[in-house]
N, C-alpha and C. Protein backbone atom coordinates (compact mmCIF):
# COMPACT_ATOMS: atom_id res chain seq x y z
N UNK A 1 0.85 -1.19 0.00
CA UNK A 1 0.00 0.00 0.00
C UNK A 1 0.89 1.25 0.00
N UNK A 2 0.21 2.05 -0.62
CA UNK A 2 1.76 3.33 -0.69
C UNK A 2 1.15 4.44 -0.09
N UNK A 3 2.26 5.28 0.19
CA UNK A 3 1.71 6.42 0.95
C UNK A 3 0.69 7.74 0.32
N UNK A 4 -0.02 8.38 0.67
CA UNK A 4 -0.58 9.62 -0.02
C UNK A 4 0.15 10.46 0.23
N UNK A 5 0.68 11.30 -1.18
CA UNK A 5 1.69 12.37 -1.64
C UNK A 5 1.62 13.04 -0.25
N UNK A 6 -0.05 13.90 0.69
CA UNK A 6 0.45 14.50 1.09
C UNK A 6 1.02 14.24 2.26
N UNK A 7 0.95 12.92 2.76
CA UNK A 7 1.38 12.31 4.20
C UNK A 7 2.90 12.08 3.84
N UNK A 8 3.30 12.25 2.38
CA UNK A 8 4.77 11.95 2.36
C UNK A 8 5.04 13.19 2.44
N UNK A 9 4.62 14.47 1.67
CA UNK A 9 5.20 15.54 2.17
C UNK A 9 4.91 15.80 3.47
N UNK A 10 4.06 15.79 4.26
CA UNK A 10 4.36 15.91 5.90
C UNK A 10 5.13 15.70 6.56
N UNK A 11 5.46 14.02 6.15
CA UNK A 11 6.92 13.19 6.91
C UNK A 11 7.92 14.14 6.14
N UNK A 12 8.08 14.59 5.02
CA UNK A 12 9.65 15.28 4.50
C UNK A 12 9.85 16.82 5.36
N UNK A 13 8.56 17.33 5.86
CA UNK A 13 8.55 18.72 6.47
C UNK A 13 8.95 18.51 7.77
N UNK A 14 8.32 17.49 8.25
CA UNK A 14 8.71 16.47 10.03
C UNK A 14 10.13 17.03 10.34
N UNK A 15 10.69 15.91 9.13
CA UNK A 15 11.90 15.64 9.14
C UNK A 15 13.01 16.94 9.12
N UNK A 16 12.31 18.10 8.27
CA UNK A 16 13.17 18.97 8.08
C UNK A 16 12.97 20.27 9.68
N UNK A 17 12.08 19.81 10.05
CA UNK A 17 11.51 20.27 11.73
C UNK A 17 12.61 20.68 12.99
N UNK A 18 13.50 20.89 12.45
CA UNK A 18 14.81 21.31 13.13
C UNK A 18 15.84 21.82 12.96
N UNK A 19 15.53 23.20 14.18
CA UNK A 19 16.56 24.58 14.11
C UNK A 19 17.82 23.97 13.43
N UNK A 20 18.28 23.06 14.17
CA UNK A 20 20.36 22.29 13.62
C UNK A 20 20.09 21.89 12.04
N UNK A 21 19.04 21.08 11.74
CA UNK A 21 19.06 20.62 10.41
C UNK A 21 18.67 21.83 9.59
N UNK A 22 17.93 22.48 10.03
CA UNK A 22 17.95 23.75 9.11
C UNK A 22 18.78 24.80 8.83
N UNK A 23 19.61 24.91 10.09
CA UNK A 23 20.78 25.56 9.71
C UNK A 23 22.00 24.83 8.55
N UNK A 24 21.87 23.66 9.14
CA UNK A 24 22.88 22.87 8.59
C UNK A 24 22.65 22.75 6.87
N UNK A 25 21.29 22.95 6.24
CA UNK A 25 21.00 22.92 4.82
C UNK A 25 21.50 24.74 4.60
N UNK A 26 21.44 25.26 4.98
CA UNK A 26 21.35 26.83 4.85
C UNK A 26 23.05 26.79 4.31
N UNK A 27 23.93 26.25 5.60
CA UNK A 27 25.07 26.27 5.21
C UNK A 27 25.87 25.84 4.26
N UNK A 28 24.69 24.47 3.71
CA UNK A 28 25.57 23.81 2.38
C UNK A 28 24.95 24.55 1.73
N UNK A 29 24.17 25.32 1.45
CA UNK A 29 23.94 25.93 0.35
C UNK A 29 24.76 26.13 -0.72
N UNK A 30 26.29 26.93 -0.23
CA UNK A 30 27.02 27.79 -0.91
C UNK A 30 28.03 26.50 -1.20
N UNK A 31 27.65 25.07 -1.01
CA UNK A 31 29.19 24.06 -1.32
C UNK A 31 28.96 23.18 -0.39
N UNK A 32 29.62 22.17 -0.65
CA UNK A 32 30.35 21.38 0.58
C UNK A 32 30.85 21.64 1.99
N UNK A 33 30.96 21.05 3.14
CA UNK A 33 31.53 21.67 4.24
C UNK A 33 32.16 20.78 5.34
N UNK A 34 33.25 20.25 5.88
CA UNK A 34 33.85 19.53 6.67
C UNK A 34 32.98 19.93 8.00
N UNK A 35 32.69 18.66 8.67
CA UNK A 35 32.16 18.77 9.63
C UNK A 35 32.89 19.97 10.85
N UNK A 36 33.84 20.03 10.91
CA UNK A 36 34.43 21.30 11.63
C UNK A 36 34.06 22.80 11.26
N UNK A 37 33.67 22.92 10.15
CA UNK A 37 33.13 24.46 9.54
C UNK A 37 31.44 24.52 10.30
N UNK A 38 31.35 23.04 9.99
CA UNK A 38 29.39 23.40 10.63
C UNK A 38 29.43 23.55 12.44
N UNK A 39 30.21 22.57 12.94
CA UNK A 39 30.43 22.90 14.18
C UNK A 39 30.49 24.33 14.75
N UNK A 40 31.38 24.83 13.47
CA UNK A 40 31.87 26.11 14.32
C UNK A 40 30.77 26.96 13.72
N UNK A 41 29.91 27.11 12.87
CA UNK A 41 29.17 27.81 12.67
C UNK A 41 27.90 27.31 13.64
N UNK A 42 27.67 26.24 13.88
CA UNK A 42 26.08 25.82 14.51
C UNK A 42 26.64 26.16 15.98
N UNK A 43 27.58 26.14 16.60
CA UNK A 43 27.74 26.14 17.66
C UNK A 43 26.89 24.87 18.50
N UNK A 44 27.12 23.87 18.41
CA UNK A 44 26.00 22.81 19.02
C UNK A 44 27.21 21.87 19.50
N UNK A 45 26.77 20.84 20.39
CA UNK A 45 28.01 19.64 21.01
C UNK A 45 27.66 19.07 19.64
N UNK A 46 28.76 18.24 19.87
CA UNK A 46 28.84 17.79 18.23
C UNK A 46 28.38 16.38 18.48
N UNK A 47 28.48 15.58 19.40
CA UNK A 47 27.26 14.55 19.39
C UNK A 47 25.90 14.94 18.84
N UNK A 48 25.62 16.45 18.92
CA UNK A 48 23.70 17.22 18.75
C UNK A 48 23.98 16.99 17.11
N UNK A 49 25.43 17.84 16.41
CA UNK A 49 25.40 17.97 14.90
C UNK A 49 25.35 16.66 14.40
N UNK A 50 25.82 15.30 15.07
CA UNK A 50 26.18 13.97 14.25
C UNK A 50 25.05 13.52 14.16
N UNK A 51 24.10 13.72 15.04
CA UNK A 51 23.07 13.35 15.28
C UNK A 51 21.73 14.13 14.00
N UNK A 52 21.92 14.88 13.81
CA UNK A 52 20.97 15.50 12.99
C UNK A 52 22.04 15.13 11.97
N UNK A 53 23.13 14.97 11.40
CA UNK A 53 23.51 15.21 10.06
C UNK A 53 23.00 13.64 9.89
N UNK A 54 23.19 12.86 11.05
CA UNK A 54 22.85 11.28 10.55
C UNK A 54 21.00 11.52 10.10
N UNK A 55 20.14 12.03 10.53
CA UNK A 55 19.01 12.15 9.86
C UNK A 55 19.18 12.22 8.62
N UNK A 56 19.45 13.93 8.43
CA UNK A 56 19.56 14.48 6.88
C UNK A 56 19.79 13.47 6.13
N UNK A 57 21.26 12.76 6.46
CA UNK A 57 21.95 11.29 5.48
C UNK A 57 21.11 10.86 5.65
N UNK A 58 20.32 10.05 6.29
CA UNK A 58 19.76 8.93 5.91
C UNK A 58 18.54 9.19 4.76
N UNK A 59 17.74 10.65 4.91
CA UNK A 59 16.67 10.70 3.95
C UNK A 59 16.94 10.88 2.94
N UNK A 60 18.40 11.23 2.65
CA UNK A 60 18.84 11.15 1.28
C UNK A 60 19.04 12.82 0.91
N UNK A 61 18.66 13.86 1.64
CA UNK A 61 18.95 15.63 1.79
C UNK A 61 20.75 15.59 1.16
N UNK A 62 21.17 14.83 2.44
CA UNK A 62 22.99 15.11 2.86
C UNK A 62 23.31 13.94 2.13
N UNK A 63 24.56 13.97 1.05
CA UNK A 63 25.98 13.22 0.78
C UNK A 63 26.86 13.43 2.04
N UNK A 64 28.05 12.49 2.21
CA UNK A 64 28.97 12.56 2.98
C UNK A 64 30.12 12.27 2.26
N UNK A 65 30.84 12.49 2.20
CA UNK A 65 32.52 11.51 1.61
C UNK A 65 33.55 11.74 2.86
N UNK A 66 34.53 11.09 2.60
CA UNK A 66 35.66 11.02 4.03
C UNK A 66 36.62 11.35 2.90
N UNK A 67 37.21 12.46 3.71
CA UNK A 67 38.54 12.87 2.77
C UNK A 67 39.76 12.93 4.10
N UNK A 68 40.73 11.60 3.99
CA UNK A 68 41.43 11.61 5.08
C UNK A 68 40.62 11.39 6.17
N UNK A 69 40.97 11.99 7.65
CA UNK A 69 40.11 11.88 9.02
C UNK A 69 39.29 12.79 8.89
N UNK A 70 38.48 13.59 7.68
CA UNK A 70 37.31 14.48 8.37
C UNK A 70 36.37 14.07 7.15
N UNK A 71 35.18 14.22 7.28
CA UNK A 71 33.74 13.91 6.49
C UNK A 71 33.40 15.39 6.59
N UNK A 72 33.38 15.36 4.97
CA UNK A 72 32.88 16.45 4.41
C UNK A 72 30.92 16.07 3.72
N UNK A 73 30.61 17.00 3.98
CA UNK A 73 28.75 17.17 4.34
C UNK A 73 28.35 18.09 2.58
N UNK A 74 27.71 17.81 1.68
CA UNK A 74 26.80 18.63 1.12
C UNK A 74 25.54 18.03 0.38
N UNK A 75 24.81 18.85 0.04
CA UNK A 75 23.29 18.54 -0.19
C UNK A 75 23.31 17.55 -1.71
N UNK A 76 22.51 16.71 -1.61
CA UNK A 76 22.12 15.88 -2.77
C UNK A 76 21.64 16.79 -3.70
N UNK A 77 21.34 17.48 -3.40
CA UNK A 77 20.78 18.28 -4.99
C UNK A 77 20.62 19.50 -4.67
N UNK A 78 20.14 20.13 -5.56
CA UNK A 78 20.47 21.80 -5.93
C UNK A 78 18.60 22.01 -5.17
N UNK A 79 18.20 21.36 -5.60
CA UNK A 79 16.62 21.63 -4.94
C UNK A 79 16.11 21.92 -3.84
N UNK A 80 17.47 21.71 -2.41
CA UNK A 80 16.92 21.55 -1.36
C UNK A 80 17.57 23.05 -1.14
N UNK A 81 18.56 23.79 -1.78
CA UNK A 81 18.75 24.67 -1.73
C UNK A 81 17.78 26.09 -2.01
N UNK A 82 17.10 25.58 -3.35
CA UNK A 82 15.60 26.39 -3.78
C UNK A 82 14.76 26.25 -2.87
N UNK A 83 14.88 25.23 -2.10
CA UNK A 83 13.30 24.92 -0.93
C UNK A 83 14.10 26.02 0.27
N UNK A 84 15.56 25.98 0.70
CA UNK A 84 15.51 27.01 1.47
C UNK A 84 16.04 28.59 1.16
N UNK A 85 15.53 28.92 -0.04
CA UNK A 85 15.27 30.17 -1.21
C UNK A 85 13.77 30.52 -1.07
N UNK A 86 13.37 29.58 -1.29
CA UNK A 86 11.97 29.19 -0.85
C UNK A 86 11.00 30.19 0.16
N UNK A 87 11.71 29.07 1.08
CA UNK A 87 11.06 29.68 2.69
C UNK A 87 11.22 30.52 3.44
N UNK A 88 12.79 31.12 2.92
CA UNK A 88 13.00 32.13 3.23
C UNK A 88 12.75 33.64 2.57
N UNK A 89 12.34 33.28 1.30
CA UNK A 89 11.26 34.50 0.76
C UNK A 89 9.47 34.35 1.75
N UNK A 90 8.98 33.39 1.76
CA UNK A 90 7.96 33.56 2.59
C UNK A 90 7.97 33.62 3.67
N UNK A 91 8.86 33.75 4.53
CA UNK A 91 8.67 33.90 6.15
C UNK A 91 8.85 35.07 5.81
N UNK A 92 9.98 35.99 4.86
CA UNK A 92 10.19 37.48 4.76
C UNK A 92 8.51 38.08 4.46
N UNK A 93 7.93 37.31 3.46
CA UNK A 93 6.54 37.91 3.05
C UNK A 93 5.51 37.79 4.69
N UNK A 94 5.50 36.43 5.27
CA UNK A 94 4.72 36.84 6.48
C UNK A 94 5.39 38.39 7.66
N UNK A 95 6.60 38.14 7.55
CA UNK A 95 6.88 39.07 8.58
C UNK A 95 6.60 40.24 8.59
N UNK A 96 6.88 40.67 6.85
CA UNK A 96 6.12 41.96 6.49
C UNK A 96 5.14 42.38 6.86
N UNK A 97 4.15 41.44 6.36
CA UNK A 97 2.87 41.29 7.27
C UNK A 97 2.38 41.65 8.48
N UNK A 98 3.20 41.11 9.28
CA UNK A 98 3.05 41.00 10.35
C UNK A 98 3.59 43.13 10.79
N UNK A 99 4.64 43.19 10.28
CA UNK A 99 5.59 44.47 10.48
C UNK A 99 4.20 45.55 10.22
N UNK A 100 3.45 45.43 9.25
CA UNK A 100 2.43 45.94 8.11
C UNK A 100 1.60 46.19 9.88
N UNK A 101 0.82 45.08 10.41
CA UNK A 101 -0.60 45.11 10.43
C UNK A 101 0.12 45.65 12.26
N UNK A 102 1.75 45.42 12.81
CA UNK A 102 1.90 46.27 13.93
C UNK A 102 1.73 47.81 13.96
N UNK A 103 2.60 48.21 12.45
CA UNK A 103 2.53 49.32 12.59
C UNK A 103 1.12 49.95 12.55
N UNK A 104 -0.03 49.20 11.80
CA UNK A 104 -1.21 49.97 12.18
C UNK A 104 -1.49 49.79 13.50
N UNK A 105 -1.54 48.65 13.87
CA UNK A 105 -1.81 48.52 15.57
C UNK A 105 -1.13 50.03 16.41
N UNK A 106 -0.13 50.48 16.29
CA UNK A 106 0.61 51.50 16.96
C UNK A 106 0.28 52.43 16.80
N UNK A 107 -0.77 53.13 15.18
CA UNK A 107 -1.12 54.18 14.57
C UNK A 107 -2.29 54.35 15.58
N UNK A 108 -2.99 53.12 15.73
CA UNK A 108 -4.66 52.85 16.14
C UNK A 108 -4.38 53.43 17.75
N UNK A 109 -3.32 53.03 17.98
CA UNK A 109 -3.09 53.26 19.68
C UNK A 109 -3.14 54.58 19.37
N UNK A 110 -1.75 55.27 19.52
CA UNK A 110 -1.79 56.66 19.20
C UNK A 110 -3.00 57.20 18.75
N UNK A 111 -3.47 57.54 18.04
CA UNK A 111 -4.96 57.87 17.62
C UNK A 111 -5.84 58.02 18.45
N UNK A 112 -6.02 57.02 19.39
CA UNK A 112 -7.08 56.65 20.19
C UNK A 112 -7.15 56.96 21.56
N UNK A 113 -5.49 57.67 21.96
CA UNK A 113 -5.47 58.46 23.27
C UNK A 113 -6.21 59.35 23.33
């Protein structure tokens, strides 16, 4: 029995449901990255980063290769990069929003003394 598209996209949004893993796609954006560059950018114990990069890998998001003693991290495809191009044009469009409907809130105050 197979899954319905949208219960598979739910489980892929689940999955992407975390501050570390979301940073961690943000960062491959621009390339590849030795696990020591994400460390020092996520600031997290690095048991927290192995732990989420082993997610990402497993759904198939993250490649890994071992070059010498360090494993270098970047995204399977160019797509997951557009998804966070993506979301980060629409959280900018809600916030606006949001920026939009305070500043009337503040007008309405003022006004109303």
């Amino acid at each position: 029995m197979s899954v319905p598209l949208y219960q598979a996209k739910a489980e892929f949004f689940r999955m992407l449901g975390h501050p570390v893993r979301i940073r961690v796609l943000e960062l491959l954006q621009d390339g590849p990255k030795p696990v020591r560059d994400l460390l020092a950018a996520i600031e997290v114990e690095p048991s927290a980063l192995s732990q989420q990069l082993a997610v990402l890998r497993r759904s198939g998001i993250l490649t890994s290769t071992r070059e010498g003693s360090t494993v270098v991290y970047a995204l399977a495809g160019g797509d997951v990069a557009d998804l966070m191009k993506a979301a980060r044009l629409i959280l900018t469009e809600m916030l606006a929003g949001r920026s939009e409907l305070l500043a009337e809130l503040r007008e309405d105050g003022v006004t109303a003394r």
